[in-house]
Protein backbone atom coordinates (compact mmCIF):
# COMPACT_ATOMS: atom_id res chain seq x y z
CA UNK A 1 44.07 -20.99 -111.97
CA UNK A 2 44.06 -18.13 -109.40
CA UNK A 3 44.34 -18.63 -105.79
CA UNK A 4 42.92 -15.71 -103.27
CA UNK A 5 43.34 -15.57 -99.44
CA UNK A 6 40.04 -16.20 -97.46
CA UNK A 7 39.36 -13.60 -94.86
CA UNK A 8 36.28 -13.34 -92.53
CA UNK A 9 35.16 -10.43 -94.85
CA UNK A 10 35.42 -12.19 -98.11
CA UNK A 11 34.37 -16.02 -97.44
CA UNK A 12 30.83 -15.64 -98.21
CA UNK A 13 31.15 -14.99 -101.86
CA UNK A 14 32.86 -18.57 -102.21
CA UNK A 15 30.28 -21.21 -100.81
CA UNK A 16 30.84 -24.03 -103.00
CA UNK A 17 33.87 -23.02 -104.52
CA UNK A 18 37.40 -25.79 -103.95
CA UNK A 19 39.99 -24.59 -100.97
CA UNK A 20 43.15 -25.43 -100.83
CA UNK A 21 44.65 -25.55 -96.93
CA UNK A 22 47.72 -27.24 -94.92
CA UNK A 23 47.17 -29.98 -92.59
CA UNK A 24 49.59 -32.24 -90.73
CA UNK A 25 52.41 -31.65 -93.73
CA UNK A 26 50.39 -32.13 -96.87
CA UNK A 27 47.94 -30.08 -98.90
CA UNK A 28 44.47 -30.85 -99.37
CA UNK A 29 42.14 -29.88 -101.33
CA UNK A 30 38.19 -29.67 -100.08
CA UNK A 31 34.79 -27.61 -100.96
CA UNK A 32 32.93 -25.26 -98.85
CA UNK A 33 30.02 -26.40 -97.63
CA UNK A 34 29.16 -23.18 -95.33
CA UNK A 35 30.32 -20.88 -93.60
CA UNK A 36 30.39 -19.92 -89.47
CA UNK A 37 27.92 -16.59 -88.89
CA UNK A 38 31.24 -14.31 -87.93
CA UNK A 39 32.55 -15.85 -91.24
CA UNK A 40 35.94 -17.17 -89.34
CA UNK A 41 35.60 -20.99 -89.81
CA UNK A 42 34.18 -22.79 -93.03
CA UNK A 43 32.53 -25.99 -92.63
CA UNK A 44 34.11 -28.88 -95.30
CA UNK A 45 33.58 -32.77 -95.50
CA UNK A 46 37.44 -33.50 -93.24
CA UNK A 47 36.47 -35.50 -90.22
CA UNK A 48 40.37 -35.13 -89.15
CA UNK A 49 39.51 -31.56 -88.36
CA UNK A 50 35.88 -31.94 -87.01
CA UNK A 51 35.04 -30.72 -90.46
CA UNK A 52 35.28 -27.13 -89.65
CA UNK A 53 38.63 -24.97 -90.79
CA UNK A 54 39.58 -22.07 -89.15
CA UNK A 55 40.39 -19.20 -91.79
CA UNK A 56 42.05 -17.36 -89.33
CA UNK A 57 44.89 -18.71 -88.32
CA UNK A 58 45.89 -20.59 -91.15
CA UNK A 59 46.83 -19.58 -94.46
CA UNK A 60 42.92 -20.48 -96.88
CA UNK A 61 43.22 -20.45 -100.21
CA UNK A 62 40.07 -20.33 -103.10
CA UNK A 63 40.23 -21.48 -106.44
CA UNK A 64 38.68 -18.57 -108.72
């Protein structure tokens, strides 16, 4: 497996592909339901985080 860094410029191509993100000290691993218009949050199924993940200030990885 590969792991790229999601940017605001790059996060549309990967709708429905698995991220991989930090959150209170462990890893998790979710899917990307959609996307914000200016592309800096991604909306995933993690009610802990109001299921929306900001891509810019924290480190977003994709599976490719």
């Amino acid at each position: 497996m590969t792991y790229i860094r999601l940017t605001p410029e790059n996060v549309f191509q990967y709708i429905g592909h698995s991220i991989t993100f930090r959150t209170r000290n462990s890893y998790i691993t979710k899917t990307i339901l959609r996307t914000s218009p200016t592309g800096k949050t991604v909306r995933i199924d993690h009610p802990d985080l109001y299921n929306w993940v900001e891509i810019v200030n924290r480190i977003v990885l994709v599976e490719v």
